[in-house]
N, C-alpha and C. Protein backbone atom coordinates (compact mmCIF):
# COMPACT_ATOMS: atom_id res chain seq x y z
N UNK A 1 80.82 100.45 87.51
CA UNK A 1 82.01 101.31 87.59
C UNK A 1 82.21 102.02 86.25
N UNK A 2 82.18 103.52 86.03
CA UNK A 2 82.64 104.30 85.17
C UNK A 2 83.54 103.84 84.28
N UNK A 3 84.38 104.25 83.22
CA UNK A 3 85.51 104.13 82.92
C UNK A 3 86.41 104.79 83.29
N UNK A 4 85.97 105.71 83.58
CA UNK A 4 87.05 106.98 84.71
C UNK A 4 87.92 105.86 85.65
N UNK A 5 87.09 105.82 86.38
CA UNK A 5 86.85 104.57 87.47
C UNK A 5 87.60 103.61 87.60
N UNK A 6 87.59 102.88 86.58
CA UNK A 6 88.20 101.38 85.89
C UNK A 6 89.24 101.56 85.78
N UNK A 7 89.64 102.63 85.14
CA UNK A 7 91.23 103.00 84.73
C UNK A 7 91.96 103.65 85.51
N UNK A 8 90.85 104.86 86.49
CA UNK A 8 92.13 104.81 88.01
C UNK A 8 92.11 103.78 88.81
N UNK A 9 91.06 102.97 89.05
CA UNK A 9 92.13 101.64 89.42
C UNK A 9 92.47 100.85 89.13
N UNK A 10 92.75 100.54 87.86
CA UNK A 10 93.53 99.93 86.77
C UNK A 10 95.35 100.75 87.12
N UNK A 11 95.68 102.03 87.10
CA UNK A 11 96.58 102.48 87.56
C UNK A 11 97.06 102.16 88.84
N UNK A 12 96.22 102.51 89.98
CA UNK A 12 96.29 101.89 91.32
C UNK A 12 97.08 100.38 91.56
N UNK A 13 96.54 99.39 90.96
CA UNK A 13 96.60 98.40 90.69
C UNK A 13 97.98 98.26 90.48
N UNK A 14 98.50 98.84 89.00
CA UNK A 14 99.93 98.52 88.63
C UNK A 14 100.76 99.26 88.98
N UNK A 15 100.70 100.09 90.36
CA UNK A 15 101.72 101.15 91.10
C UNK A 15 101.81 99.81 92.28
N UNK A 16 100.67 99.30 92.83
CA UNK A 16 100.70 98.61 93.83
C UNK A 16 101.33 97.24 93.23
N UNK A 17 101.25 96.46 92.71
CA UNK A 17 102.00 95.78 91.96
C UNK A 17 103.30 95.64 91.90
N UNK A 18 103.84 96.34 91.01
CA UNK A 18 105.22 97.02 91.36
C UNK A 18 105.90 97.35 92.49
N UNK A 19 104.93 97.74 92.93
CA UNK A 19 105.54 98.48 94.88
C UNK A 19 105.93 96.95 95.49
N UNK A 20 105.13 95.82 95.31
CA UNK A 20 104.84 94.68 96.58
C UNK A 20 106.33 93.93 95.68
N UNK A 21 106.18 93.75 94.01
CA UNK A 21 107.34 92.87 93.71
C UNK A 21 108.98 93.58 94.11
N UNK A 22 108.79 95.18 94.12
CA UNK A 22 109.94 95.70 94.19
C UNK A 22 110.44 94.88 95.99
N UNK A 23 109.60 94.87 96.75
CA UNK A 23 110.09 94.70 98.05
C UNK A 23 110.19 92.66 97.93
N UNK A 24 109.53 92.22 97.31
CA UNK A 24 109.79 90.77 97.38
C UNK A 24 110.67 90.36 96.56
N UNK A 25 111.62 91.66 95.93
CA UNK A 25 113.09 90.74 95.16
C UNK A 25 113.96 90.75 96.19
N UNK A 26 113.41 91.30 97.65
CA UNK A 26 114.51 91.48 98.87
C UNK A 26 114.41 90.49 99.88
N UNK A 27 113.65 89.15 99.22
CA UNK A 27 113.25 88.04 100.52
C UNK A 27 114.55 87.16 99.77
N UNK A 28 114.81 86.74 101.12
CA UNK A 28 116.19 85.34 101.10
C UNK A 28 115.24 84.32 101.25
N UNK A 29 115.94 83.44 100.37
CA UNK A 29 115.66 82.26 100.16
C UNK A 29 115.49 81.63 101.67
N UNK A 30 116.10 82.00 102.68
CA UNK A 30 115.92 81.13 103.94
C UNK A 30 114.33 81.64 104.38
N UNK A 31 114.07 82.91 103.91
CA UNK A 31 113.35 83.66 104.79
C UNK A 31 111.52 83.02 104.10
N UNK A 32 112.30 82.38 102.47
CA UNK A 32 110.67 82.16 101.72
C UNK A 32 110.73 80.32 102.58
N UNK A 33 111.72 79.74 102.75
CA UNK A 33 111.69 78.77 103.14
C UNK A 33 110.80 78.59 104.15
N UNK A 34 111.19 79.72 105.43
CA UNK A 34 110.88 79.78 106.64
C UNK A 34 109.25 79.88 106.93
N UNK A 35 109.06 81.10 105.67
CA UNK A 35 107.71 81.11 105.75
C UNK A 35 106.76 80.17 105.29
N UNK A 36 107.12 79.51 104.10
CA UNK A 36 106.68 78.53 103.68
C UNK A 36 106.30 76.99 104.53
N UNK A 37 107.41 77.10 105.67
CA UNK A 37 107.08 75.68 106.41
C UNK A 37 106.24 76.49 107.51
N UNK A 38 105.67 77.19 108.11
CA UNK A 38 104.94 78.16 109.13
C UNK A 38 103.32 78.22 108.09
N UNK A 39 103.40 78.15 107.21
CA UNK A 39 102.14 77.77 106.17
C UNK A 39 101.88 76.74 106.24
N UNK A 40 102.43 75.99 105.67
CA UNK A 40 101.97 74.00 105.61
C UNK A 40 101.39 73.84 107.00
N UNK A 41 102.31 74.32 108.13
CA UNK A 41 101.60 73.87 109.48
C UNK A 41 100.28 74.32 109.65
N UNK A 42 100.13 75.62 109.24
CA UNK A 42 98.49 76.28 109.47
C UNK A 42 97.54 75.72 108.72
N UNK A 43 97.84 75.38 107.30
CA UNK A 43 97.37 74.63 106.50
C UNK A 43 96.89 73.29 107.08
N UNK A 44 97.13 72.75 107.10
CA UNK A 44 97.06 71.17 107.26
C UNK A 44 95.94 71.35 108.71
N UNK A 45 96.50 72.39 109.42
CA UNK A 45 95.53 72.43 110.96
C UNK A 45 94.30 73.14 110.62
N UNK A 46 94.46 73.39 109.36
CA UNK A 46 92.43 74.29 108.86
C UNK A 46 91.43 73.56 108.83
N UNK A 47 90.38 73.46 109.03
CA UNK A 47 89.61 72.89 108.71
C UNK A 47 89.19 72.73 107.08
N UNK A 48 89.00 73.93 107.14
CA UNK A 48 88.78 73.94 105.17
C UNK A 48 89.32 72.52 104.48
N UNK A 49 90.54 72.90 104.54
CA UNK A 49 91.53 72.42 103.73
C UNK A 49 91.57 70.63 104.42
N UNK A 50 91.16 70.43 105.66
CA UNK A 50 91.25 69.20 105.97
C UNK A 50 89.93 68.05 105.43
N UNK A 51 88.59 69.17 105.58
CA UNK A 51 87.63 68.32 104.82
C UNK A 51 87.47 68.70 103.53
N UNK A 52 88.31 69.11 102.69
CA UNK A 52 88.34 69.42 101.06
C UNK A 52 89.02 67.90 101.15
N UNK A 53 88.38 67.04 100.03
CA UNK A 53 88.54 65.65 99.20
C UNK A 53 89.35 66.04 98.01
N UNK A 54 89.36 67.56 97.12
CA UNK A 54 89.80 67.70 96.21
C UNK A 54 89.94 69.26 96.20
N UNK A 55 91.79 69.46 95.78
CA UNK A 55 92.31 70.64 96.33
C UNK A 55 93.17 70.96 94.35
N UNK A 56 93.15 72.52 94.18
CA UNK A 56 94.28 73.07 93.30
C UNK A 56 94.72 73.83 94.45
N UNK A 57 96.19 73.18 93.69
CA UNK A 57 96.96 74.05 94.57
C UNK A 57 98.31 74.93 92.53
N UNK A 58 98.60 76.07 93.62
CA UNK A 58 99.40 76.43 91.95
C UNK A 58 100.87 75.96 92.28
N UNK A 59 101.34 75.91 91.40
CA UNK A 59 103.24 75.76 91.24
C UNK A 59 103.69 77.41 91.21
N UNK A 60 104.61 77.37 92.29
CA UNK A 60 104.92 78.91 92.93
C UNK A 60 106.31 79.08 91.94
N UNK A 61 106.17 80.50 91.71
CA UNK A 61 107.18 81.02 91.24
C UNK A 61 108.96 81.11 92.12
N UNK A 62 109.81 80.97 91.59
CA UNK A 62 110.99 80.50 92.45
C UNK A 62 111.68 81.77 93.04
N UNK A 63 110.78 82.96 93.60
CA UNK A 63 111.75 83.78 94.52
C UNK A 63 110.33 84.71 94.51
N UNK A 64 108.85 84.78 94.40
CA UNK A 64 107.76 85.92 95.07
C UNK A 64 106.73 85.18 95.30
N UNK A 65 106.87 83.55 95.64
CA UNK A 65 105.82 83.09 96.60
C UNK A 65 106.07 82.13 97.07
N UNK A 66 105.00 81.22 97.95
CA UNK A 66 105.81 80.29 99.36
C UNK A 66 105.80 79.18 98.38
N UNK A 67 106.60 78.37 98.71
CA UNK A 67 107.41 77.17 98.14
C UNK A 67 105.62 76.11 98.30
N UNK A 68 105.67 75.40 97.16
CA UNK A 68 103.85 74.89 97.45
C UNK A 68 104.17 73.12 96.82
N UNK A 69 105.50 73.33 96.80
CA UNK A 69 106.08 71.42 96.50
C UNK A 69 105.39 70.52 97.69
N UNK A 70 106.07 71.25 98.73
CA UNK A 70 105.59 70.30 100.41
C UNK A 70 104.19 70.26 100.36
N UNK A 71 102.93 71.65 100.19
CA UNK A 71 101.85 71.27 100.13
C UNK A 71 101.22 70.33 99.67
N UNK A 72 101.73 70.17 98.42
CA UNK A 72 101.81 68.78 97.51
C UNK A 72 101.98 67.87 97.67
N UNK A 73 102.93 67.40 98.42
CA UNK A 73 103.29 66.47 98.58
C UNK A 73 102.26 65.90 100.07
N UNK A 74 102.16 66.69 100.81
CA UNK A 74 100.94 66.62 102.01
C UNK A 74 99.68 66.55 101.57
N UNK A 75 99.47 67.01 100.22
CA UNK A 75 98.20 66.22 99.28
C UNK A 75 98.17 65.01 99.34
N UNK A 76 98.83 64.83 98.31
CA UNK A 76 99.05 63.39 97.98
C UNK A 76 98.66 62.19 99.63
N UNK A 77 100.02 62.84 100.60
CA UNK A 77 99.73 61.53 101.62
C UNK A 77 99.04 61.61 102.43
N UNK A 78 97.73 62.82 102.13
CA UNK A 78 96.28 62.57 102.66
C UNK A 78 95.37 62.25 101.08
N UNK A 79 95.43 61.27 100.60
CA UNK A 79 95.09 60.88 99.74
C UNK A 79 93.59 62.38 98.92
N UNK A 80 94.17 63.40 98.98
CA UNK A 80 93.31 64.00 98.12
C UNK A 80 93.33 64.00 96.70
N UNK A 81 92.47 64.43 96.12
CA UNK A 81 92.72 64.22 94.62
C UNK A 81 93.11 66.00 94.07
N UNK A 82 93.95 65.79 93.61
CA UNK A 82 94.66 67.33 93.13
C UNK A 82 94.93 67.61 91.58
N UNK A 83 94.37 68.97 91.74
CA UNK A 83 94.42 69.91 90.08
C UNK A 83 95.87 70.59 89.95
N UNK A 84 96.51 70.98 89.55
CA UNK A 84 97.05 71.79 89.13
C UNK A 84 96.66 73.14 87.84
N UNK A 85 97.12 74.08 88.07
CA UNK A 85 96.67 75.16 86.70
C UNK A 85 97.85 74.96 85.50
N UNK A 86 96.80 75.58 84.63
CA UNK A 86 97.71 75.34 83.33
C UNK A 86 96.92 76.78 82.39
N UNK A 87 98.17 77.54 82.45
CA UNK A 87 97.72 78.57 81.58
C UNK A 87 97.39 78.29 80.07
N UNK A 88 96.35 78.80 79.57
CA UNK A 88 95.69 78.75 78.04
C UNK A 88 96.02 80.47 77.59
N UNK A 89 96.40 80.33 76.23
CA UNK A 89 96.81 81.53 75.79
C UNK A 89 96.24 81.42 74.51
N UNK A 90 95.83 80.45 74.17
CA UNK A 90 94.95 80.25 72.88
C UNK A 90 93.20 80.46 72.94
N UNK A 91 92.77 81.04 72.18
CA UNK A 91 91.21 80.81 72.29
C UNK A 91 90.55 80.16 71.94
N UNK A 92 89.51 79.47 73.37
CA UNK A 92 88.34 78.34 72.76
C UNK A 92 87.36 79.31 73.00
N UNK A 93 86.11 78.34 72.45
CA UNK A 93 84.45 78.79 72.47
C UNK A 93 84.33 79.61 73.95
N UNK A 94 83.54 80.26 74.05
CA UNK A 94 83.15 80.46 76.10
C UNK A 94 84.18 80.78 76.76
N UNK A 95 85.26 81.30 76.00
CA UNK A 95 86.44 81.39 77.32
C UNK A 95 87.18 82.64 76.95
N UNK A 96 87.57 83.43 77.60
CA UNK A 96 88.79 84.61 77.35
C UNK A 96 89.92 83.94 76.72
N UNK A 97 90.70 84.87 75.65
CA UNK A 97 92.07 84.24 75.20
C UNK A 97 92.80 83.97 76.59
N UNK A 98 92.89 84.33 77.50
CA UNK A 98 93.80 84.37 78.89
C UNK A 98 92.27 83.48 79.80
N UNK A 99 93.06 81.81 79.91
CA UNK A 99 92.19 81.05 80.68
C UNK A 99 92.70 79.99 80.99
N UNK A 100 92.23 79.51 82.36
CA UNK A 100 93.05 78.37 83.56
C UNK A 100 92.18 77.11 82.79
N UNK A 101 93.40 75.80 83.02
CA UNK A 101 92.46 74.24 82.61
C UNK A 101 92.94 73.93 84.40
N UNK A 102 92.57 73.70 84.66
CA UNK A 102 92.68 73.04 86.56
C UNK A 102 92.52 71.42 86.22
N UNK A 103 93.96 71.03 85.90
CA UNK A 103 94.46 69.54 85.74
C UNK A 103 94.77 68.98 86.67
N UNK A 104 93.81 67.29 86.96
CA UNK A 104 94.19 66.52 87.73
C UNK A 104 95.26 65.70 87.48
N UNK A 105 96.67 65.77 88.44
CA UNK A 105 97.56 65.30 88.03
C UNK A 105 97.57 64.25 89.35
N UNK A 106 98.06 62.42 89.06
CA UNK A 106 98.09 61.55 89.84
C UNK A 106 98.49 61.29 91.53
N UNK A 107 99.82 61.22 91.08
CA UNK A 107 101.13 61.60 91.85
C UNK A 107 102.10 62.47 91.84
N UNK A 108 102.91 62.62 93.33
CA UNK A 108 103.75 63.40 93.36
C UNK A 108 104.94 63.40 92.40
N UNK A 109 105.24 61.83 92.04
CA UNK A 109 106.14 61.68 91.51
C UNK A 109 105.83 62.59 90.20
N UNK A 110 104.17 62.19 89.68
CA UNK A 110 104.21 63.00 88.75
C UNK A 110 104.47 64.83 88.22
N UNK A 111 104.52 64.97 89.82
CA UNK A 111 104.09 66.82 89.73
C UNK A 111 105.92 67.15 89.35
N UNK A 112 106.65 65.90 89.80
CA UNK A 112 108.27 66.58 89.62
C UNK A 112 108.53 66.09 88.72
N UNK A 113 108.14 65.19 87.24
CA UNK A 113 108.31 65.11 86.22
C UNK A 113 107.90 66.46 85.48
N UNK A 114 107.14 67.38 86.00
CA UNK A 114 106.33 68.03 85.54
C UNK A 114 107.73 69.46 84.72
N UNK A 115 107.66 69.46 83.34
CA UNK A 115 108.51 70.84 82.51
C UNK A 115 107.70 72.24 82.58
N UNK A 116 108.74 73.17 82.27
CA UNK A 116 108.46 74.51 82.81
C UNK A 116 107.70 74.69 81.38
N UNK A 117 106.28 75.57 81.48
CA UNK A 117 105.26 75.86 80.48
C UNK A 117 105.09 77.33 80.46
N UNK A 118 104.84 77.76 78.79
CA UNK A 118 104.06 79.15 79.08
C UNK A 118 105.19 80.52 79.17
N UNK A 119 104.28 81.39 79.26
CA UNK A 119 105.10 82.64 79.42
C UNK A 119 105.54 82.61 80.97
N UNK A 120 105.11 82.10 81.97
CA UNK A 120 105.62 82.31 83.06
C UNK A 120 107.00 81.34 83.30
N UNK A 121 106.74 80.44 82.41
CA UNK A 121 107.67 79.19 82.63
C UNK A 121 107.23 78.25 84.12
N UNK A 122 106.42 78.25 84.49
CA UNK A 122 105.66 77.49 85.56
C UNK A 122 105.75 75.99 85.65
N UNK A 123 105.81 75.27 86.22
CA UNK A 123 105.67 73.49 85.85
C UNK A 123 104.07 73.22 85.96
N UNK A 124 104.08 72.95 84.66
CA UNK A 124 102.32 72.89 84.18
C UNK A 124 102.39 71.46 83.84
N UNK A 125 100.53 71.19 84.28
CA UNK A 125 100.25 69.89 83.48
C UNK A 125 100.06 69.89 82.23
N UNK A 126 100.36 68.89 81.42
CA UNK A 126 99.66 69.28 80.07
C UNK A 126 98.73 67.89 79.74
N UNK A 127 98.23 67.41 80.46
CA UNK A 127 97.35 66.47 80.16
C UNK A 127 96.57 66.16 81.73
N UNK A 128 95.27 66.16 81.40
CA UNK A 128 94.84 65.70 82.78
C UNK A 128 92.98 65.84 82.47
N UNK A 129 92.58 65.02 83.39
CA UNK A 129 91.26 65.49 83.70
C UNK A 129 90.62 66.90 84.17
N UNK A 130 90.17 67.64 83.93
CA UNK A 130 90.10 69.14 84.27
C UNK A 130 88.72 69.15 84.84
N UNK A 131 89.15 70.20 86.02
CA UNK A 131 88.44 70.03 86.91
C UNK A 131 86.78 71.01 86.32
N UNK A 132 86.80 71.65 85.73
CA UNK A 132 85.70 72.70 84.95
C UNK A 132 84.75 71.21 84.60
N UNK A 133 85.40 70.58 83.67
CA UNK A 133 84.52 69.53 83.02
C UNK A 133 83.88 68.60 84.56
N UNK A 134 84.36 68.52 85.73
CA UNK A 134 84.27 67.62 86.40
C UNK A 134 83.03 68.08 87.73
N UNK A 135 83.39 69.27 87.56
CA UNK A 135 82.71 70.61 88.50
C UNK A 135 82.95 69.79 90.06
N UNK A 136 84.10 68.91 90.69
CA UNK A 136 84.32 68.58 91.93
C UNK A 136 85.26 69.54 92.61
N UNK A 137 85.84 70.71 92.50
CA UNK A 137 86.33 71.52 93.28
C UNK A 137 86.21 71.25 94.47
N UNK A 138 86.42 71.13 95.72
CA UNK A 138 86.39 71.64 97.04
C UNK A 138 86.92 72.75 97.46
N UNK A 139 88.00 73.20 97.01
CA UNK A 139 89.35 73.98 97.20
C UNK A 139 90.42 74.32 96.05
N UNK A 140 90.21 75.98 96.31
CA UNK A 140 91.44 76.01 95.91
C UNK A 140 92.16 76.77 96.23
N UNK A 141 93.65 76.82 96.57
CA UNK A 141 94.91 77.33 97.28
C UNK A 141 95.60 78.49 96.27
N UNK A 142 95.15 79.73 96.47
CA UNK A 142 95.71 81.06 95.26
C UNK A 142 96.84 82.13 95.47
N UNK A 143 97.24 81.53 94.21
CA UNK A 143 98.69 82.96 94.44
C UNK A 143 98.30 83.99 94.29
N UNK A 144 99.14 85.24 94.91
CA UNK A 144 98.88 86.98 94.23
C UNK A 144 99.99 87.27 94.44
N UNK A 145 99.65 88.89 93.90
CA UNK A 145 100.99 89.48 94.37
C UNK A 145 100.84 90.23 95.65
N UNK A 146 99.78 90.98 95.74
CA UNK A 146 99.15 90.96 97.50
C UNK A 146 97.98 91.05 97.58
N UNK A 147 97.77 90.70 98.98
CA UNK A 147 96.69 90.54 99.98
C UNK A 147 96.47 92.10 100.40
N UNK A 148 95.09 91.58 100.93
CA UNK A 148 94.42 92.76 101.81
C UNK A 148 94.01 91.62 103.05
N UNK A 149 94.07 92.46 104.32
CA UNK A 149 93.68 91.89 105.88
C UNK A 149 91.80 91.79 105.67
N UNK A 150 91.05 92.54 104.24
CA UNK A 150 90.13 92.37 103.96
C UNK A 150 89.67 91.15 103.24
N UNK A 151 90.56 90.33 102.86
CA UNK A 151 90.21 89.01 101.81
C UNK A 151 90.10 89.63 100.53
N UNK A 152 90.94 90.65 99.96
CA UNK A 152 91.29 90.83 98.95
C UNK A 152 92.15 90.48 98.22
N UNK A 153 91.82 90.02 96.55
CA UNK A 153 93.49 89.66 96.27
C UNK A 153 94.20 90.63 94.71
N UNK A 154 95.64 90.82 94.84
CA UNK A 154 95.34 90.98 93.88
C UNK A 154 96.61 90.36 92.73
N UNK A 155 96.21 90.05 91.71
CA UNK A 155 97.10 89.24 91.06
C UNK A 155 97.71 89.48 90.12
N UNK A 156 98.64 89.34 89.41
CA UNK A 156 99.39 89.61 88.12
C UNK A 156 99.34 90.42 87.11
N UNK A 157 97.63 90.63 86.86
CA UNK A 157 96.68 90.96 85.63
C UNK A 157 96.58 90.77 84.84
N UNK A 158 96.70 89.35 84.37
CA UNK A 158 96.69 88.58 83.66
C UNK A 158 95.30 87.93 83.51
N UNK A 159 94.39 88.10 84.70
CA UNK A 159 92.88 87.65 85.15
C UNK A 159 92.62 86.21 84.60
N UNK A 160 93.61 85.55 84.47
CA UNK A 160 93.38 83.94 84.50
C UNK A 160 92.59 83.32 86.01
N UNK A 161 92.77 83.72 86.99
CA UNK A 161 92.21 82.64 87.93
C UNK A 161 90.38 83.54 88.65
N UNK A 162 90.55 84.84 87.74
CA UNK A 162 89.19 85.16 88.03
C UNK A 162 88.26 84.83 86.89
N UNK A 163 88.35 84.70 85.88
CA UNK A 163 88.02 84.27 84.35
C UNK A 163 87.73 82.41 84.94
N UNK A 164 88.33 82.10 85.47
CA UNK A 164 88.45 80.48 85.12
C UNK A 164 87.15 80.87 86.59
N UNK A 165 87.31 81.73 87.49
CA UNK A 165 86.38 81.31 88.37
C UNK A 165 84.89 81.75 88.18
N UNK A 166 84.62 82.90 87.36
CA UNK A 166 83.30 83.24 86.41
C UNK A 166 82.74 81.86 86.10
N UNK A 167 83.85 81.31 85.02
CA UNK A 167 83.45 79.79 84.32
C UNK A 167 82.84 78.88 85.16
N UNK A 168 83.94 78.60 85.94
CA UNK A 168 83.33 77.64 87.02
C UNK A 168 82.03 78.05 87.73
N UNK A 169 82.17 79.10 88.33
CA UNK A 169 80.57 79.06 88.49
C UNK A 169 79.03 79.34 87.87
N UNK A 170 79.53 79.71 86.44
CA UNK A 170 78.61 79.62 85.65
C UNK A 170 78.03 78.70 85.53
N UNK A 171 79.20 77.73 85.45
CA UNK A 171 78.69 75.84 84.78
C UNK A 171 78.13 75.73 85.96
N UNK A 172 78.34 75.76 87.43
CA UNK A 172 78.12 75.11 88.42
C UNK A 172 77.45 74.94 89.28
N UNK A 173 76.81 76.94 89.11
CA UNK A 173 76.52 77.63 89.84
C UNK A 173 76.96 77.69 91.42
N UNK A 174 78.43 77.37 91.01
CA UNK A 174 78.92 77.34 92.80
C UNK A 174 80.29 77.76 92.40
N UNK A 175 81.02 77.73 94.08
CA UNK A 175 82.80 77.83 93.66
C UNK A 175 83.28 77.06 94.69
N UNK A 176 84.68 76.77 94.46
CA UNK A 176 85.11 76.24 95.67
C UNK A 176 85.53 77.18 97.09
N UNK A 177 85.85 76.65 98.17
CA UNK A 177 86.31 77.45 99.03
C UNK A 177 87.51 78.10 98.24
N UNK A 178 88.01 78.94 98.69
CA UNK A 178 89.34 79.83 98.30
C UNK A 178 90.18 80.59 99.20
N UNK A 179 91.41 79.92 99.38
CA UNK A 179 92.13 80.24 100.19
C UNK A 179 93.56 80.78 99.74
N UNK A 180 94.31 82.19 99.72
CA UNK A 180 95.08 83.16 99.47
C UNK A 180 96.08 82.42 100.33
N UNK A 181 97.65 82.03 99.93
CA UNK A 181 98.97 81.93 100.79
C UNK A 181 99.42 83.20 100.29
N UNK A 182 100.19 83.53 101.83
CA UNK A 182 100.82 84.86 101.83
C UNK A 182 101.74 84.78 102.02
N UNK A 183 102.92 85.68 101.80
CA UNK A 183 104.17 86.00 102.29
C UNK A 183 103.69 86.66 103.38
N UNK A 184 104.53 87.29 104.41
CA UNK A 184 104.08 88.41 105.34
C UNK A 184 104.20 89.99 104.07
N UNK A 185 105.21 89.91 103.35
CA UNK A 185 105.49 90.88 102.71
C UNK A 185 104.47 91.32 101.22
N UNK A 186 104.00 90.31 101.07
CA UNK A 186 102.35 90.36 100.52
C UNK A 186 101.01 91.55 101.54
N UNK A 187 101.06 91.31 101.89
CA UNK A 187 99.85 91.69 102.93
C UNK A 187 100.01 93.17 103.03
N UNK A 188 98.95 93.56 102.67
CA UNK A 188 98.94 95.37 103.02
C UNK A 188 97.72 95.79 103.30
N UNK A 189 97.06 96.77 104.09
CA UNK A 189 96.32 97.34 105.53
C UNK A 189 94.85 97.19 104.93
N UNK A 190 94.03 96.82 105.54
CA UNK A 190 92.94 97.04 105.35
C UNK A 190 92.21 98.25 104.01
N UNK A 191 91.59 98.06 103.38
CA UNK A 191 91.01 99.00 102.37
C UNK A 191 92.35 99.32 101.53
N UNK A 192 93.54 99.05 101.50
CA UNK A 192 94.34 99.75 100.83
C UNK A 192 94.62 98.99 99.34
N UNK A 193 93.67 98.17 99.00
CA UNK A 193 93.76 96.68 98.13
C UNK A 193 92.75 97.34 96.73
N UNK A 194 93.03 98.03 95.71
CA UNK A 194 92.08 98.51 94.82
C UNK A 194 91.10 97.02 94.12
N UNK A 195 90.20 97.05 94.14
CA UNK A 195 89.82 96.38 93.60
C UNK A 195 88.48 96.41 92.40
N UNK A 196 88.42 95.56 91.40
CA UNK A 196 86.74 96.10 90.61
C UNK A 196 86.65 95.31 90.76
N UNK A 197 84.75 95.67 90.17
CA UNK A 197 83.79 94.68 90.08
C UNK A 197 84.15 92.66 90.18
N UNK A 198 84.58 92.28 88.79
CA UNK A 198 84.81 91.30 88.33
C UNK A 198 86.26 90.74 89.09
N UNK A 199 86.45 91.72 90.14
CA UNK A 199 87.73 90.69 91.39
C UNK A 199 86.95 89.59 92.21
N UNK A 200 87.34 88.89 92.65
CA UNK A 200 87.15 87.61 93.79
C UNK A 200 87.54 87.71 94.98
N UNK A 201 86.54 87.87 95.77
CA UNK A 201 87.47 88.08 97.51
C UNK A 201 87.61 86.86 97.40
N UNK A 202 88.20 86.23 99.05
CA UNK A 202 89.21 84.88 98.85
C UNK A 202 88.01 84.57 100.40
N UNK A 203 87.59 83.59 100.62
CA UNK A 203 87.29 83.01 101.76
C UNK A 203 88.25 82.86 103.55
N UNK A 204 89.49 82.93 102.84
CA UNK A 204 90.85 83.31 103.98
C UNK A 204 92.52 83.29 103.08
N UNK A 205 92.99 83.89 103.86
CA UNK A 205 94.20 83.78 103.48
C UNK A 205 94.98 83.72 105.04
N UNK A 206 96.03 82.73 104.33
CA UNK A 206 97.21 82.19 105.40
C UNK A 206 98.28 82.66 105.23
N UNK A 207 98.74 83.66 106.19
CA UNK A 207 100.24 83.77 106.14
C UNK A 207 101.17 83.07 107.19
N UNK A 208 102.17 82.81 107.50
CA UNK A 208 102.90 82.34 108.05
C UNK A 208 102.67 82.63 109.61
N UNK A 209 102.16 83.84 109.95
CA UNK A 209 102.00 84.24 111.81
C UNK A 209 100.67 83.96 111.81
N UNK A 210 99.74 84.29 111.00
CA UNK A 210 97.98 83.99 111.21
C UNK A 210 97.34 83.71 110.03
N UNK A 211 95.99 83.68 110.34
CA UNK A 211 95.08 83.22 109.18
C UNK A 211 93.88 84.43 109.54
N UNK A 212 93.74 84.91 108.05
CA UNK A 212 92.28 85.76 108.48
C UNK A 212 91.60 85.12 107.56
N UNK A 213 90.24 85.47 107.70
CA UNK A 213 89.91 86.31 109.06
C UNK A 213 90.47 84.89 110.55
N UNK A 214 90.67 85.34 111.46
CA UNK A 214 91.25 84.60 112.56
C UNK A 214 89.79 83.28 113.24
N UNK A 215 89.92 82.35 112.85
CA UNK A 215 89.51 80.64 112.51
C UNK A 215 88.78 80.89 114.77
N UNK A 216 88.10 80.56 114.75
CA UNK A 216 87.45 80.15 115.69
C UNK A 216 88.48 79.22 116.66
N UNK A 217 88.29 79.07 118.34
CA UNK A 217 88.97 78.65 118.70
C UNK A 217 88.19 76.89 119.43
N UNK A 218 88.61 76.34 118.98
CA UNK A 218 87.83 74.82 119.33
C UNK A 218 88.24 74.75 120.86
């Protein structure tokens, strides 16, 4: 990709951005609730996600994504073993100043001890086994700010969870499955999702009415 290129959709990007948060400061709390329990159910009925042994899931922001406590907690009492992210803003060897540690945290009890971290203020781990060093991924469960019906995502631009996923499969030469939760108000039309090179399509994303791409029927 040009630099021409890069930077109109680098623009693209932060018009669309803007556009998806301007309309998600207009979701009621009943309405992220609503969607949020219409997720867990699809969730839990995936296959993916049922034979993943070891899942990240992120800590959702409190009014532009689905509530991901309950997922958690439906971790835990299918005994999976779970990461959480933890933003790095400092620079190590091999890594972008902007980079994910994917911390295994015990219990639930522990995830609600868990204090708000970082510029986002997020409830981060700050101690854990990390999953990079461990390379056991099965899964992992990703926020954006929207979707494409193509398995596009796109996120913050901050490029923490595409950076951490380079890494990971550098070391690994693999990745985990990757699965996008949606709002409905996330989601926008086919091709309309700018994306470059160094983006990550997502393996599926779940919103609250369906899952694409649409799961086979047993």
């Amino acid at each position: 990709m040009t630099v021409r290129a890069s930077l109109t959709v680098k623009a693209a990007k932060k018009q669309l951005r803007n556009q998806i948060k301007a309309s998600l400061k207009t979701i009621s709390q009943e309405s992220l609730a609503s969607q949020s329990q219409h997720i867990l159910s699809r969730l839990v009925n995936n296959p993916t996600f049922q034979n993943a042994q070891s899942v990240a899931v992120f800590m959702n922001m409190p009014d532009s994504e689905i509530k991901t406590l309950p997922i958690l907690k439906q971790c835990f009492q299918l005994n999976k073993l779970v990461y959480l992210p933890r933003c790095n803003t400092v620079p190590v060897k091999h890594r972008k100043p902007n980079h994910l540690s994917m911390l295994r945290i015990a219990t639930y009890d522990d995830v609600l001890q868990l204090q708000p971290q970082g510029k986002y203020q997020l409830l981060e781990p700050t101690v854990g086994e990390d999953a990079l060093e461990l390379g056991d991924l099965d899964l992992i469960l990703l926020p954006g700010v929207a979707f494409s019906t193509t398995l596009q995502r796109l996120g913050h631009g901050a490029g923490f969870y595409d950076e951490f996923l380079s890494t990971y499969k550098q070391k690994w030469s693999k990745l985990p499955a990757l699965i996008g939760l949606a709002l409905q108000e996330q989601i926008v039309p086919e091709n309309s999702l700018p994306v470059e090179d160094h983006d990550y399509g997502l393996d599926q994303i779940i919103t609250s009415s369906r899952t694409f791409p649409s799961l086979p029927q047993i």
